[in-house]
Protein backbone atom coordinates (compact mmCIF):
# COMPACT_ATOMS: atom_id res chain seq x y z
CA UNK A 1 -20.85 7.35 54.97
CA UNK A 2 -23.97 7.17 53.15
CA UNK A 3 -23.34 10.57 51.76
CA UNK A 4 -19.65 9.12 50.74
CA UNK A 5 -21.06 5.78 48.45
CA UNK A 6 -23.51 8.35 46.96
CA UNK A 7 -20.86 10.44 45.58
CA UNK A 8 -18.65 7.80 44.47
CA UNK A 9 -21.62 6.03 42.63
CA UNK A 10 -22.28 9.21 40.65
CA UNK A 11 -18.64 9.91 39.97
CA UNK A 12 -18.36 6.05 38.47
CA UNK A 13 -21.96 6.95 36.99
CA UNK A 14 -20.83 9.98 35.45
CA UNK A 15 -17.48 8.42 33.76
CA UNK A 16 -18.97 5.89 32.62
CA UNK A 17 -21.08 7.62 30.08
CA UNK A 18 -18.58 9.90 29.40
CA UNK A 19 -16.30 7.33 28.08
CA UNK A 20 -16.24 6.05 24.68
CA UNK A 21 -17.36 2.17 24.56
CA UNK A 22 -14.44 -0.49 23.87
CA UNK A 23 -15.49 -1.19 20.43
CA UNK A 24 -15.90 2.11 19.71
CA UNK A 25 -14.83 2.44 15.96
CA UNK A 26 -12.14 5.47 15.61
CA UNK A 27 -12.74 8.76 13.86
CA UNK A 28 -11.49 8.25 10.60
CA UNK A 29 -13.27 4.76 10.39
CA UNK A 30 -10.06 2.82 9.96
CA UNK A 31 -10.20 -0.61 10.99
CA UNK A 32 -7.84 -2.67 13.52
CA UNK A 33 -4.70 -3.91 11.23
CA UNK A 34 -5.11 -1.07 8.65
CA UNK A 35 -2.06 1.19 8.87
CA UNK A 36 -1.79 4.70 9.23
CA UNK A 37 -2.03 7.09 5.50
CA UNK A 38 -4.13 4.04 4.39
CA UNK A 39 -7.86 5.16 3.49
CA UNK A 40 -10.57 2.72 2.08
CA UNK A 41 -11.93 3.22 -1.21
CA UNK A 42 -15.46 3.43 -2.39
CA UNK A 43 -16.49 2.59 -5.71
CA UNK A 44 -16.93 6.07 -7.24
CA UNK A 45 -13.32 7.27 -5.50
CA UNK A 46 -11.61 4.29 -7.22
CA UNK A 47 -12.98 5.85 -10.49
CA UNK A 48 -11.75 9.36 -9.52
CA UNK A 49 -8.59 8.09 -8.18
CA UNK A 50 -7.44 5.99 -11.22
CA UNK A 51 -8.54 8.56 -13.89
CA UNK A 52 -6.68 11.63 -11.76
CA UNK A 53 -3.62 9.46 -11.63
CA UNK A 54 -3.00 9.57 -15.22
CA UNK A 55 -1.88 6.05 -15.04
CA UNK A 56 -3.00 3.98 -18.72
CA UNK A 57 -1.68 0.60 -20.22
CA UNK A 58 -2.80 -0.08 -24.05
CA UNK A 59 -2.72 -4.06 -24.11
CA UNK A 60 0.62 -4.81 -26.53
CA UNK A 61 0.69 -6.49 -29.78
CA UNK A 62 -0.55 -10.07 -29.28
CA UNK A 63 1.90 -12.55 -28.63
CA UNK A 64 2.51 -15.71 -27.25
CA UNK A 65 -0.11 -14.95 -24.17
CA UNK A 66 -3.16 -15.68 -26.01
CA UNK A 67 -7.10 -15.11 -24.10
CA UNK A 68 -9.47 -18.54 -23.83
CA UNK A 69 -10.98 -19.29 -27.24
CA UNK A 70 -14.49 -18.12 -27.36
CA UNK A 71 -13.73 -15.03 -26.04
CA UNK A 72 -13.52 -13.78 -29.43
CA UNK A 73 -9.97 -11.89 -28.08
CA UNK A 74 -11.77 -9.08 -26.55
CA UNK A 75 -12.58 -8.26 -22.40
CA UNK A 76 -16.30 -7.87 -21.46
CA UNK A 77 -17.45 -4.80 -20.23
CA UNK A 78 -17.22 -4.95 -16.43
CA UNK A 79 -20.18 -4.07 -14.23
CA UNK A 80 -19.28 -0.71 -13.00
CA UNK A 81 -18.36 2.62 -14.63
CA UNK A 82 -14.35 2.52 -13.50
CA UNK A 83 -13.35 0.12 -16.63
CA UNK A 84 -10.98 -2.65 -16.73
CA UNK A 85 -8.24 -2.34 -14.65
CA UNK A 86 -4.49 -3.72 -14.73
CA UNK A 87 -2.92 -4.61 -11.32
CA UNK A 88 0.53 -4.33 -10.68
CA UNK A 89 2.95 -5.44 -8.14
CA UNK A 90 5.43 -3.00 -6.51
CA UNK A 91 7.76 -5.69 -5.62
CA UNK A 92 8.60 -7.19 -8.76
CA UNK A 93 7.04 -4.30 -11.36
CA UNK A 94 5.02 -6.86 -12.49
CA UNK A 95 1.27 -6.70 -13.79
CA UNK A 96 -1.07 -9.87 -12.30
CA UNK A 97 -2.56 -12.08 -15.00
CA UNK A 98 -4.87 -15.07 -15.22
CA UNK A 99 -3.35 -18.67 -15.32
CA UNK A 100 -6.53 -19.81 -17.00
CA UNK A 101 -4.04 -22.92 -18.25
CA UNK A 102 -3.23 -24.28 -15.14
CA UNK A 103 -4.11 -27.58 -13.82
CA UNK A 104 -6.28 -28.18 -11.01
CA UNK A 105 -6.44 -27.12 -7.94
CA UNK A 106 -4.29 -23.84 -9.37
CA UNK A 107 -6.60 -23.46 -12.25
CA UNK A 108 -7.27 -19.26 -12.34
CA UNK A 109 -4.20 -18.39 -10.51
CA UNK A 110 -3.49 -15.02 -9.97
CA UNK A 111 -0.18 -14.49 -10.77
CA UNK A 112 2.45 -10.51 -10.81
CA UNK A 113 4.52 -11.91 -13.84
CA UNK A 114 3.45 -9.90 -16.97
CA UNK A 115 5.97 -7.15 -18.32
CA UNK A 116 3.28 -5.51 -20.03
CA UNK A 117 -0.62 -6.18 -20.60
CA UNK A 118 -1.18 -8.28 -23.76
CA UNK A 119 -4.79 -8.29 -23.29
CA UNK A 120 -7.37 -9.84 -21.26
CA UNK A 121 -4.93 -11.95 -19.27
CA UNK A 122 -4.35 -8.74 -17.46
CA UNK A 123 -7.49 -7.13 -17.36
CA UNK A 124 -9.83 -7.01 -14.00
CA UNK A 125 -13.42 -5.76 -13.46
CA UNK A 126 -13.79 -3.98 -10.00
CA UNK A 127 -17.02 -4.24 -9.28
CA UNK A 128 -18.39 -2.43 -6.00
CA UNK A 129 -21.74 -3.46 -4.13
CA UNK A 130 -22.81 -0.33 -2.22
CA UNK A 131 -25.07 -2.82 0.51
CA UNK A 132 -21.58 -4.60 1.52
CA UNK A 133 -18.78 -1.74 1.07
CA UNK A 134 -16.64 -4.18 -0.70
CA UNK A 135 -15.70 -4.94 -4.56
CA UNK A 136 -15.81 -8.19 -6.04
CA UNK A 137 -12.90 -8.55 -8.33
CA UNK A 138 -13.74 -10.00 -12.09
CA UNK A 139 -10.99 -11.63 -14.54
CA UNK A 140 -11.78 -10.40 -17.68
CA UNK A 141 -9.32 -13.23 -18.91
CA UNK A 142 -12.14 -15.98 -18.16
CA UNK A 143 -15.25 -14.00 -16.66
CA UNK A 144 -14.57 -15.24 -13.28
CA UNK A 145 -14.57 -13.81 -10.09
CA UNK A 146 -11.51 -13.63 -7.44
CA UNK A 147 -11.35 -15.58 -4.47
CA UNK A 148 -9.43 -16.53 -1.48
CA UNK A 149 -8.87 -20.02 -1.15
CA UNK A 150 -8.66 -20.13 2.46
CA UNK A 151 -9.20 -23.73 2.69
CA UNK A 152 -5.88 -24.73 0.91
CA UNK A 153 -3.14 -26.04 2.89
CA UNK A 154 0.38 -25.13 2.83
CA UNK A 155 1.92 -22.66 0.55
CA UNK A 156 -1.22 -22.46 -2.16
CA UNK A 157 -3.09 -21.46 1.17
CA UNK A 158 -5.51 -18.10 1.01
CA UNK A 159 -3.98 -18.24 -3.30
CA UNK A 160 -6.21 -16.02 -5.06
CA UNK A 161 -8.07 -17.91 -8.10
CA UNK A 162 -10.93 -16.37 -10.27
CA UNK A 163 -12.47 -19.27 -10.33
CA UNK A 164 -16.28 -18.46 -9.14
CA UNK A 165 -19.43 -17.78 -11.05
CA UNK A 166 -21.13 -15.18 -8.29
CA UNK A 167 -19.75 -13.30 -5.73
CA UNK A 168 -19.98 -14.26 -2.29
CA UNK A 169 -17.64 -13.66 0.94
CA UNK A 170 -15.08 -15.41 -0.28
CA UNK A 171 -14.86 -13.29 -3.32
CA UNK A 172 -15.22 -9.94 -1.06
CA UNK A 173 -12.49 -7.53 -0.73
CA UNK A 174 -11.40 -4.13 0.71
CA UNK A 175 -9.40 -1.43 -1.60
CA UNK A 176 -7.18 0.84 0.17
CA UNK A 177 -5.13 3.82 -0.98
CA UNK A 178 -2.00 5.70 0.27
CA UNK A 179 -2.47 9.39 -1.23
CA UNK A 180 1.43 9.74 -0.20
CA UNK A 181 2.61 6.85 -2.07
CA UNK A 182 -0.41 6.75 -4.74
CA UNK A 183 -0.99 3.24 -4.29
CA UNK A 184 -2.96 0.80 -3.59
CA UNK A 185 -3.71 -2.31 -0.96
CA UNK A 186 -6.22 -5.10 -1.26
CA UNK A 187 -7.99 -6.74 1.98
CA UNK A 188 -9.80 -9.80 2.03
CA UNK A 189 -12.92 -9.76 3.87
CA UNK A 190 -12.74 -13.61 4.59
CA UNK A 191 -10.06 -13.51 6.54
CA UNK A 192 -9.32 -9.85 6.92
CA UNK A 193 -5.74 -9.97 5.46
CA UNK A 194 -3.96 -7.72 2.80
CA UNK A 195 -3.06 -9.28 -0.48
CA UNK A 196 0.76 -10.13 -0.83
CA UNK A 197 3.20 -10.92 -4.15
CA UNK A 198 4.74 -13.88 -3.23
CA UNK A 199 8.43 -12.72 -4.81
CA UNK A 200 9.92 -15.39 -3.33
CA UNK A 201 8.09 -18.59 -4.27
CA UNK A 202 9.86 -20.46 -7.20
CA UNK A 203 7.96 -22.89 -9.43
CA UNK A 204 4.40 -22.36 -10.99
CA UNK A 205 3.32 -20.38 -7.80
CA UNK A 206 6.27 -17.77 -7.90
CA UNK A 207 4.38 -14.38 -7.76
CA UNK A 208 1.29 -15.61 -6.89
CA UNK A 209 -0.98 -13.31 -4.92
CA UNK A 210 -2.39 -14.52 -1.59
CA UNK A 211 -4.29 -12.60 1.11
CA UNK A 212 -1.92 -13.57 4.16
CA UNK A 213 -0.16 -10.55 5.19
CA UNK A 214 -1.87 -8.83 9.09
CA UNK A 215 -0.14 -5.56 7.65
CA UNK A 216 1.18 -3.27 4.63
CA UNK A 217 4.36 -4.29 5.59
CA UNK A 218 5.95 -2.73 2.64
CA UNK A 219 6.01 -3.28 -1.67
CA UNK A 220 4.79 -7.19 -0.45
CA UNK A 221 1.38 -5.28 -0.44
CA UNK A 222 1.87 -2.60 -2.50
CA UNK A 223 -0.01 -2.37 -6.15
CA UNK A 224 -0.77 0.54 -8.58
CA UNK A 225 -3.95 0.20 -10.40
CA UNK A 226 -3.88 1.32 -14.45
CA UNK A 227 -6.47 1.87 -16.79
CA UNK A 228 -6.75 -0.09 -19.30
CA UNK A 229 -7.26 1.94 -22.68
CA UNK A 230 -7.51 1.01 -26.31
């Protein structure tokens, strides 16, 4: 009998360490919610990436879309080598801009409802911080950074706003790319959520970019990333 629990001890002993541990994090470092063909970008890939895309938008004549005054009508240079960047939705073909003309609480708004980039309104500084992983995205439309205002209720909850000064966890985010599709999703690291298009909002908040979505459920989450040239 003795002879028997001995055994069995060293069988349980012996598959124990051979097993991995429950929060063992998988091979290709993916984390839990991030779908499959979905890789996280570093900040020298998203340089690589966006130039080998071929992907460019020259801001348009100026028109009624004007940047702040005092900005002199040109972007300031962002803090890494990629350049400014355009974002645009999949869902509504749409590039995000900068409500820097809202009213408070919505004051920074990121909104998918340019046809075209007209200038800074458009134009975003991805900024990557090598001790965290993460970017920290910049409006070059007001020299603010991005952040997830998880602590509004309702519909305007987990809004996006560059409306902060430094970058902090609420201003932290993930980049993602699909090599199949050649685009891009954005995760919050606040509340670990992808970054959605709200399409079907109506009012000042249609199109309005929120980190809400558990999944890249489909163009809801979908963006392509231009360069921003000229």
């Amino acid at each position: 009998m003795t002879s028997a629990l001995l055994s069995l001890s060293a069988l349980l002993t012996a598959s124990a360490l051979a097993a991995p541990s429950a929060g063992a994090a998988p091979h290709d470092d993916r984390p839990a919610g991030v779908p499959a063909g979905w890789e996280r970008v570093a900040g020298a890939d998203l340089t690589h990436i966006t130039g080998a895309s071929g992907r460019q938008q020259s801001p348009s004549a100026p028109g009624r879309q004007q940047p702040l005054s005092g900005s002199g009508g040109n972007a300031s240079a962002p803090a890494d080598e990629s350049g400014p960047l355009a974002v645009k939705s999949m869902r509504n073909g749409r590039f995000t801009a900068t409500e820097v003309n809202y009213a408070a609480p919505n004051t920074g708004a990121l909104r998918a409802r340019s046809t075209a980039v007209t200038g800074a309104w458009e134009s975003f500084a991805f900024e990557w911080d090598e001790a965290g992983q993460t970017y920290a995205i910049k409006s070059l439309a007001n020299n603010r950074y991005v952040a997830v205002e998880k602590n509004f209720t309702g519909q305007a909850q987990n809004t996006l706003r560059a409306r902060s000064t430094t970058a902090g966890g609420w201003e932290r985010f993930e980049v993602y790319h699909n090599e199949d599709l050649n685009l891009y999703a954005l995760r919050s690291t606040l509340n670990n959520l992808f970054v959605a298009m709200e399409n079907s909002y109506t009012g000042s908040l249609q199109y309005t970019l929120r980190a809400r979505s558990a999944d890249v459920t489909g163009s809801w989450e979908q963006f392509d990333l231009y360069n921003i040239v000229g």
